[in-house]
Protein backbone atom coordinates (compact mmCIF):
# COMPACT_ATOMS: atom_id res chain seq x y z
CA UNK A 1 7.08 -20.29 -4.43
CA UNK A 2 7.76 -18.56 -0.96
CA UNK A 3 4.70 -15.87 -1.85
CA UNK A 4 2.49 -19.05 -2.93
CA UNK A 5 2.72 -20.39 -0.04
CA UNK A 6 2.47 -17.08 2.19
CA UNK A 7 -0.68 -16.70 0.32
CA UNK A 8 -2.08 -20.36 1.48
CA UNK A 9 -1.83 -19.58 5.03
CA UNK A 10 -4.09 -16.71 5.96
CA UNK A 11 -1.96 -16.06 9.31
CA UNK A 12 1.57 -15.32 9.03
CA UNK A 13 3.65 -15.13 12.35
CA UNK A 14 5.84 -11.70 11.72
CA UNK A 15 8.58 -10.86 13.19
CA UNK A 16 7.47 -10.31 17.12
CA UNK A 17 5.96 -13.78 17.16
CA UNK A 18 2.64 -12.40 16.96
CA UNK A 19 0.57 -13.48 14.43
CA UNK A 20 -0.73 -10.87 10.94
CA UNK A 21 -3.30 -11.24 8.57
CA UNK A 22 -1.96 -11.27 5.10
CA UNK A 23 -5.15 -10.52 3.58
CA UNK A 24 -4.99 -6.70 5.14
CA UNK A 25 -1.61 -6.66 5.03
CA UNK A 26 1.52 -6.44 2.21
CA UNK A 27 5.09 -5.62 2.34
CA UNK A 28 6.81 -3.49 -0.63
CA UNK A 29 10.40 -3.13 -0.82
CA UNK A 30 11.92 0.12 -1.59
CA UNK A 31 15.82 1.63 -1.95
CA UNK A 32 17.59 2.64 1.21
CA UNK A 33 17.30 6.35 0.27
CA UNK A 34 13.32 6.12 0.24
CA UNK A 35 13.19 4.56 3.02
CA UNK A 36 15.34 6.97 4.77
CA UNK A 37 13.05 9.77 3.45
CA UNK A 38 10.41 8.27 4.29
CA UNK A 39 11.51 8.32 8.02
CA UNK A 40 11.94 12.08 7.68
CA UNK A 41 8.64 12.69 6.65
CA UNK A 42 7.14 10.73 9.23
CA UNK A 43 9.36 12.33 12.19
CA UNK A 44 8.03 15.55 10.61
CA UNK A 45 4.65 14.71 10.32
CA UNK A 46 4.43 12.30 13.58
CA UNK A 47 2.73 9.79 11.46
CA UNK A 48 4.41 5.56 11.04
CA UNK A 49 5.70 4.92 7.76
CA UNK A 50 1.98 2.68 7.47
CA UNK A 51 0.25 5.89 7.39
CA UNK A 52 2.30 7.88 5.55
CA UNK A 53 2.11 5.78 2.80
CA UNK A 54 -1.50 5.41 2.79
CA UNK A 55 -1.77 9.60 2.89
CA UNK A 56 0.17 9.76 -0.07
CA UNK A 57 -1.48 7.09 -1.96
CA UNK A 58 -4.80 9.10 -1.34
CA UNK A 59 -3.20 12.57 -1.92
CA UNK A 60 -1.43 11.13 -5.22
CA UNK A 61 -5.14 9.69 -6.04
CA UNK A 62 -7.13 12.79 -5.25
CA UNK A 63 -4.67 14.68 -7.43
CA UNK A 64 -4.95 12.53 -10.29
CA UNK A 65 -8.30 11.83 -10.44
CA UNK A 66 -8.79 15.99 -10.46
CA UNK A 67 -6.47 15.69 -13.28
CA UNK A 68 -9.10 13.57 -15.29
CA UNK A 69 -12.25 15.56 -13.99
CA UNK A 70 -13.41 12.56 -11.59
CA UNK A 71 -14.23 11.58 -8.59
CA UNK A 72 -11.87 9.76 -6.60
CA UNK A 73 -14.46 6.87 -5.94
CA UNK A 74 -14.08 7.10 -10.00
CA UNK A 75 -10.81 6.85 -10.22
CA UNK A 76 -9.97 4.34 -7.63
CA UNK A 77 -12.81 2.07 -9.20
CA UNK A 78 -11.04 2.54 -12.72
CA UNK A 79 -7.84 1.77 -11.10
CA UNK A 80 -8.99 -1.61 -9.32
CA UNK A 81 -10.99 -2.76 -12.40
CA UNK A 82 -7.67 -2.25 -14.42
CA UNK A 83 -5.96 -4.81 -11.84
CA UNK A 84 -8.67 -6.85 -11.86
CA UNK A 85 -8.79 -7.54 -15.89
CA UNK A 86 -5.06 -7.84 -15.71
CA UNK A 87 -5.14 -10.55 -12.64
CA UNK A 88 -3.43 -8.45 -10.39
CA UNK A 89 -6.03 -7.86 -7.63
């Protein structure tokens, strides 16, 4: 119910007040430990925990889709249709 009706509004006020498009935006929750790891790799790499994330999405992607002998504009297209006949995009 709460995500349902996060979804309705397309401006969510976060935390600061301000206000953040929920279309661009998601939050994942993840154990303490990760988190705290996470930290460490971005105080090592001088990078937010946003962009870390996204690097090792596209790492994690680039590695896989060499795996399978693609492209990763393959592979990412394979992984979004796979969502999208499953409803999850």
């Amino acid at each position: 119910m709460f995500a349902k009706a996060n979804v309705k509004q397309k401006l969510n006020t976060n935390s600061n007040g301000g206000k953040m498009d929920i279309t661009k935006w998601k939050s994942v929750a993840v154990k303490k430990e990760t988190h705290t790891l996470l930290q460490g790799l971005c105080n090592e790499k001088e990078r937010n925990p946003a962009r870390m994330i996204s690097k090792l999405v596209k790492d994690y992607m680039e590695y896989q889709a060499k795996k399978k002998g693609i492209s990763v504009d393959k592979y990412q297209s394979i992984l979004l249709q796979k969502l999208k006949k499953n409803g999850k995009h």
